[in-house]
Protein backbone atom coordinates (compact mmCIF):
# COMPACT_ATOMS: atom_id res chain seq x y z
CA UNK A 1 -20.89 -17.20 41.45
CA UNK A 2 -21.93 -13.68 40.41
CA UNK A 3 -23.66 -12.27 37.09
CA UNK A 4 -21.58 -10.46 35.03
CA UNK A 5 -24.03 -7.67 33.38
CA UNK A 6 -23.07 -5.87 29.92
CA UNK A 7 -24.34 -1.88 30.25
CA UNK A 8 -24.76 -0.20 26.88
CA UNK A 9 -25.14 3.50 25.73
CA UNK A 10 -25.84 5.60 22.95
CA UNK A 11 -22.29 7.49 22.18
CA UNK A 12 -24.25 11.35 22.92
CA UNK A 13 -20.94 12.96 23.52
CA UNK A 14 -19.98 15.04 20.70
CA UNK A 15 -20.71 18.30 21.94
CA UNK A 16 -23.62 18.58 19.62
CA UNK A 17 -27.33 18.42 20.28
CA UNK A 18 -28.33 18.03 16.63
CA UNK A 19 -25.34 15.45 16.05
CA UNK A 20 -26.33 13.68 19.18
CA UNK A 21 -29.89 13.35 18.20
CA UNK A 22 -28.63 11.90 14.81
CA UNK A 23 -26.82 9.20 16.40
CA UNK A 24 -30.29 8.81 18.57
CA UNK A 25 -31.88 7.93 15.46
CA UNK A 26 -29.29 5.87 13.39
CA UNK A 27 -29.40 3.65 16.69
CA UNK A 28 -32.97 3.35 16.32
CA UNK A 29 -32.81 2.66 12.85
CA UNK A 30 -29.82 0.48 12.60
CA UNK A 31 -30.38 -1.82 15.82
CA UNK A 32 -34.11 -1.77 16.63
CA UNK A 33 -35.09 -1.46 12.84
CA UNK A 34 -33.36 -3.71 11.21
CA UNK A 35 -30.83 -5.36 14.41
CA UNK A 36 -27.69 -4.61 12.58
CA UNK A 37 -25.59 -2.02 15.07
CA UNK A 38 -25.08 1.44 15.96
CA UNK A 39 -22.53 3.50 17.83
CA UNK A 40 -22.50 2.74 21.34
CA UNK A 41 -21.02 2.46 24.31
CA UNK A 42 -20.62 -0.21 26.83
CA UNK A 43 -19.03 -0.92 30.09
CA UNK A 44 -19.25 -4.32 32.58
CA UNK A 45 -20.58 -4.50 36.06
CA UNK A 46 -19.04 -7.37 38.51
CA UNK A 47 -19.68 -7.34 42.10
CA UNK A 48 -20.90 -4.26 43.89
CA UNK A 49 -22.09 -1.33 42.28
CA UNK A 50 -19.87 -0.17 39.60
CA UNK A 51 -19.50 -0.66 35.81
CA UNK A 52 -16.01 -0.45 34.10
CA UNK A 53 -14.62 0.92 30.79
CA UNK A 54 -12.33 2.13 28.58
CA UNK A 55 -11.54 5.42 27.15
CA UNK A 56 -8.90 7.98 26.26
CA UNK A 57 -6.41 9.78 28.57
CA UNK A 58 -3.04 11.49 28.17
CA UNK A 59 -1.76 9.93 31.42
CA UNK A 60 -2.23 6.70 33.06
CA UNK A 61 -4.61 4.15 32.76
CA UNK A 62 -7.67 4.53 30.67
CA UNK A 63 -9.79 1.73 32.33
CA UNK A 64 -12.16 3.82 34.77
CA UNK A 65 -15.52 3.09 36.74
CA UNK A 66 -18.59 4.50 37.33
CA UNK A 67 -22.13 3.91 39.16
CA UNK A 68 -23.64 1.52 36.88
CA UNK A 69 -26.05 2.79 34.02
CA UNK A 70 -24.96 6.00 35.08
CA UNK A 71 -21.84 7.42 33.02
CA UNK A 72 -22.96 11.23 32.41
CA UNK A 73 -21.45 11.27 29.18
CA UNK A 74 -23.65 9.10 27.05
CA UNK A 75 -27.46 8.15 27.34
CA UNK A 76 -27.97 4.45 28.92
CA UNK A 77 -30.20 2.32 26.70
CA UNK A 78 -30.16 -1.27 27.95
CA UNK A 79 -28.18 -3.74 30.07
CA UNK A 80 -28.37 -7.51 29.72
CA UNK A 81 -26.41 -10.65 31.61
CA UNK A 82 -23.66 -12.18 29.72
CA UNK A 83 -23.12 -14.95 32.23
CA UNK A 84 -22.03 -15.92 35.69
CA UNK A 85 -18.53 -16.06 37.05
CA UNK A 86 -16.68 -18.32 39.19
CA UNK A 87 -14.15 -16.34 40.14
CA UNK A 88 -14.03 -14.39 43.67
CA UNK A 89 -13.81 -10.60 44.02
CA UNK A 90 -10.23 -10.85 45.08
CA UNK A 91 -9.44 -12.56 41.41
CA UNK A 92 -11.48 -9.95 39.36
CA UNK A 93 -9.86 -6.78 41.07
CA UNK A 94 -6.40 -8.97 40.04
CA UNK A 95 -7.97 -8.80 36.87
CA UNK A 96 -8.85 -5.64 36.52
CA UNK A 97 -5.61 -4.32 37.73
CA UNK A 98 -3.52 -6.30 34.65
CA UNK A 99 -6.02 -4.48 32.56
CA UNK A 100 -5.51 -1.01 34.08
CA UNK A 101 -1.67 -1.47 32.97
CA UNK A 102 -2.39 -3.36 29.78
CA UNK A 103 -4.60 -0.48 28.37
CA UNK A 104 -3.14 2.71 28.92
CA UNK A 105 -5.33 5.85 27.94
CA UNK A 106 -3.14 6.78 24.95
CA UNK A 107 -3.76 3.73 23.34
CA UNK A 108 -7.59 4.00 22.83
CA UNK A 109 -8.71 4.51 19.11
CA UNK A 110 -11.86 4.45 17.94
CA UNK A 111 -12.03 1.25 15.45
CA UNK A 112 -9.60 -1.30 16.74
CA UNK A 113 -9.25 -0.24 20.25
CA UNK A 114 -12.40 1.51 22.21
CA UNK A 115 -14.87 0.53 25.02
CA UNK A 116 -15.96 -2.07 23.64
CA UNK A 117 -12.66 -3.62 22.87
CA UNK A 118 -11.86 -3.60 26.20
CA UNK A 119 -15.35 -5.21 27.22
CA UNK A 120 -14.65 -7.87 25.27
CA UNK A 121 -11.37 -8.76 27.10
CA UNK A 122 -12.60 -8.23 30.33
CA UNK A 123 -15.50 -10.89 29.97
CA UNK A 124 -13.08 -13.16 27.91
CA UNK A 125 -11.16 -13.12 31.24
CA UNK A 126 -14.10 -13.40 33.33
CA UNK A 127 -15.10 -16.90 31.60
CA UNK A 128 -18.47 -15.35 30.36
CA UNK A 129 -19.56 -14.78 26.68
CA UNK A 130 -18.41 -11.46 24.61
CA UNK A 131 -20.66 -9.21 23.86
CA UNK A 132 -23.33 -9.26 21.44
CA UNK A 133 -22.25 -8.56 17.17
CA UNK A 134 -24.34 -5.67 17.05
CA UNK A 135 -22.48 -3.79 19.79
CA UNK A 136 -19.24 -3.15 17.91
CA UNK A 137 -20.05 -3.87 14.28
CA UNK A 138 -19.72 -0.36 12.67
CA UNK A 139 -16.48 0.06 14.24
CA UNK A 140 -15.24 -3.73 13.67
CA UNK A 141 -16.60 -2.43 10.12
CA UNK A 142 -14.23 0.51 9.81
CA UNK A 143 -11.25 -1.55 11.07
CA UNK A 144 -12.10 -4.30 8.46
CA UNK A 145 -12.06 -1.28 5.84
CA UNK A 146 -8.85 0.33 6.63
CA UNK A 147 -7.31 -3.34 6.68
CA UNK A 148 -8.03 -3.74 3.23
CA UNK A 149 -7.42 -0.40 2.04
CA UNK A 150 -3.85 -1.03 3.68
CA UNK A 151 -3.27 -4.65 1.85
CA UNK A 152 -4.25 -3.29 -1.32
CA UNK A 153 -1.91 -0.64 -1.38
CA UNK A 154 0.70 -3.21 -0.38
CA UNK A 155 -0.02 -5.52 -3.30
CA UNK A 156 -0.11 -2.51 -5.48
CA UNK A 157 3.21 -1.38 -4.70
CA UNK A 158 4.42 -5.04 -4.69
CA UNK A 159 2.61 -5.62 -8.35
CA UNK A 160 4.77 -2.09 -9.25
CA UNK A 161 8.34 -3.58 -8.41
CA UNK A 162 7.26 -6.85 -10.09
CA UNK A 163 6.23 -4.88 -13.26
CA UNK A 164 10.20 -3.12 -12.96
CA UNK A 165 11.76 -6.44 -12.48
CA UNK A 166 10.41 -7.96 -15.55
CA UNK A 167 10.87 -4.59 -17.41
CA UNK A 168 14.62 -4.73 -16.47
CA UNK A 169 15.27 -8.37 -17.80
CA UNK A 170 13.16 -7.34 -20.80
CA UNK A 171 15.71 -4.79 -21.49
CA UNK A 172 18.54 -6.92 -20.47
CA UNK A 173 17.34 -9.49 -23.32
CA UNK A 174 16.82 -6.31 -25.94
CA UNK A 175 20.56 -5.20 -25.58
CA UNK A 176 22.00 -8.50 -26.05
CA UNK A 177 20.06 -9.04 -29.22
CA UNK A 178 21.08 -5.69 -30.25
CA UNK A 179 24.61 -6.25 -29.47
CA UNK A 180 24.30 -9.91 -31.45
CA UNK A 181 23.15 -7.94 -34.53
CA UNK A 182 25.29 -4.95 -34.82
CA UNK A 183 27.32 -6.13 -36.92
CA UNK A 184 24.59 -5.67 -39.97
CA UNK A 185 24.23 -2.71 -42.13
CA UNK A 186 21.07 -1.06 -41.57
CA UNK A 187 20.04 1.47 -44.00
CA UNK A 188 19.51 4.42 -42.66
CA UNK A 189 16.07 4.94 -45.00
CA UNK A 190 14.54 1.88 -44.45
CA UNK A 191 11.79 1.99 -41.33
CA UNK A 192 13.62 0.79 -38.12
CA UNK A 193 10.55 1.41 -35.82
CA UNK A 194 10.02 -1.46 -33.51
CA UNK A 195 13.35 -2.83 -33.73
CA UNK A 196 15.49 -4.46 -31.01
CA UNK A 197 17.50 -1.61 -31.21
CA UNK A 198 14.57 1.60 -30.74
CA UNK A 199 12.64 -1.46 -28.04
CA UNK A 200 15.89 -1.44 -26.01
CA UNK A 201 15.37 2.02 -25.81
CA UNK A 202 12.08 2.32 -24.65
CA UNK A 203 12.71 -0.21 -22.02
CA UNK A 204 15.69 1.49 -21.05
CA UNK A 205 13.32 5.01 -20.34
CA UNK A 206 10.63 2.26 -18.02
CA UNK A 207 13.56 1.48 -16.15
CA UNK A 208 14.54 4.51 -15.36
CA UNK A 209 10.76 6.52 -15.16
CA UNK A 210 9.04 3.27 -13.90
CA UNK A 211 6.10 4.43 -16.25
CA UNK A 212 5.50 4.07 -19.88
CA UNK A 213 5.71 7.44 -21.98
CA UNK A 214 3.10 9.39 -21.30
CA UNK A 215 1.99 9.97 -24.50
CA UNK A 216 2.78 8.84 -28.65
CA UNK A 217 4.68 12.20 -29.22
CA UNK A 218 6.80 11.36 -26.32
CA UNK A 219 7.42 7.92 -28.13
CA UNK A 220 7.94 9.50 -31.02
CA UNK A 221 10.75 12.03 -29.53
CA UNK A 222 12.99 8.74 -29.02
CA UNK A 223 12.43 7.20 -32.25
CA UNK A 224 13.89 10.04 -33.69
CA UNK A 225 16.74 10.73 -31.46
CA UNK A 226 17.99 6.62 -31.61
CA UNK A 227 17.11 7.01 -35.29
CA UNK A 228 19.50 10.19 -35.19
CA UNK A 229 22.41 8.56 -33.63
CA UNK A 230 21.93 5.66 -35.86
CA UNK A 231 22.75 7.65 -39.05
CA UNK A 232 25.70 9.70 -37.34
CA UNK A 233 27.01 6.03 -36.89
CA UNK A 234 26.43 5.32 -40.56
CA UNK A 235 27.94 8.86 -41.49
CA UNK A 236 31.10 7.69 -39.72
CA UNK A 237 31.07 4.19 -40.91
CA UNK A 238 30.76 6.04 -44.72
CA UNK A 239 33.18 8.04 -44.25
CA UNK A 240 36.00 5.59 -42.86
CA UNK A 241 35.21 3.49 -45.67
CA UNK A 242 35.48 6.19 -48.33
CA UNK A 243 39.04 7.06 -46.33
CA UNK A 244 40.07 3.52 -46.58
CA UNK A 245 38.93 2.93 -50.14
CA UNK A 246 40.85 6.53 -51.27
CA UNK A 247 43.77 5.15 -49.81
CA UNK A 248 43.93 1.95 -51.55
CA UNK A 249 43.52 3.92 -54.70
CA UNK A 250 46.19 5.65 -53.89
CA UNK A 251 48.50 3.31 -52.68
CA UNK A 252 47.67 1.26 -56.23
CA UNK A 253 48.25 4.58 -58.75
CA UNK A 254 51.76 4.98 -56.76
CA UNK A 255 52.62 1.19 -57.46
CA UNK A 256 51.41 1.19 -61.28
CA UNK A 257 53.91 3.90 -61.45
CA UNK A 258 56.89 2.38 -59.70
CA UNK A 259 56.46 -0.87 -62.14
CA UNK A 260 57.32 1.21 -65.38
CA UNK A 261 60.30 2.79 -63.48
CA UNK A 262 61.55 -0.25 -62.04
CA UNK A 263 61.83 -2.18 -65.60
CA UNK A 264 63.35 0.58 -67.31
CA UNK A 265 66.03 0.38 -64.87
CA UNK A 266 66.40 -3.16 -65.47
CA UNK A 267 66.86 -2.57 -68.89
């Protein structure tokens, strides 16, 4: 059996003293004020005298070690023991080498995949606890965040082809009752606005937009144009019918004439 020992740091690597300092403090404030989190690092010590981690590379492995408490790039703060392990030395460098291959340096992001990430695995592994909540909460946080951000955009876009579905059987329905009651005279100046007729045309411009008109002038554009088209047809339909009814006439003048003609020929 051997302890398995949990070193953390404050993350002072940004290349800033005044940024650094700030992180100083929100760790201060954060953890020690009120014991919520911070931004840290961490890194686990089994057998001899070397911790482990996980960070970014372009090449290889990210998993590296170091002389416990003693990574240059951050500022140690504490260790504590997470636990004994069972296993030998022979079965934790086994470990550690599945690891090595299993977290490649590429890999590493910040809030779903950093140190402490790979901490947790490794102790997982080891058969002792995980680390403490407050070690990885702000980034757990941000990962949490994004997840949601990313499932509401999904149920947006899925709520936006629902809304199109519907708005296509909508218009489906509007056209067949417009087709159903063509066959009525509509006066061209009686008020036609919201009939099945102008609604199958607004439905038709959703369809093909996927938005409502933006505006009531908009609207009122394709009023008038199906309102335009609808007294060309009547024009039309006039004009046929004054045709037709000018040719009865006609044909009836040319047989009131014949019937004189005929009887005096009889006679």
């Amino acid at each position: 059996m051997t302890d398995v020992i949990l070193h953390i740091y404050d993350v002072t690597n940004t290349g800033s003293d005044k940024t650094n300092g700030t992180i100083v403090q929100i760790n201060k404030i954060f953890k020690d004020g009120i014991g919520l989190g911070g931004i840290f690092h961490s890194a686990v010590q089994v057998y001899g005298d070397d911790e482990w981690s996980f960070g970014f590379c372009e090449q290889g492995s990210g998993v590296f070690s170091c002389p416990s408490g003693k990574n240059p790039m951050y500022t140690y703060r504490e260790s504590m023991v997470l636990g004994s392990t069972s296993f030998s030395i022979f079965k934790v460098n086994q470990i550690l080498r599945e690891l090595s291959t299993e977290w490649p340096g590429t890999s590493y992001d910040l809030l779903s995949k950093n140190c402490n990430h790979f901490c947790d695995e490794f102790c997982e592994r080891l058969g002792v606890q995980k680390l403490p909540g407050w070690v990885n909460r702000f980034a757990n946080a941000g990962d949490t965040a994004i997840e949601i951000a990313e499932n509401t955009a999904l149920r947006l876009r899925q709520a936006k082809t629902e809304i199109l579905s519907a708005s296509k059987v909508a218009y489906r329905f509007l056209v067949g009752v417009t087709s159903g009651s063509s066959g009525g005279n509509d006066s061209p100046g009686n008020s036609t606005r919201g009939s099945p007729r102008l609604q199958a045309a607004w439905f038709k411009n959703l369809v093909s937009i996927g938005a409502k008109p933006s505006s009531s002038s908009e609207i009122e554009t394709q009023d008038d144009n199906v309102l335009q088209q609808q007294q060309q047809q009547n024009s039309a339909q006039t004009m046929r019918q004054n045709f037709q009814d000018s040719e009865r006439a006609r044909r009836q003048s040319s047989q009131d004439l014949e019937r004189p003609l005929r009887q005096n020929a009889e006679d």
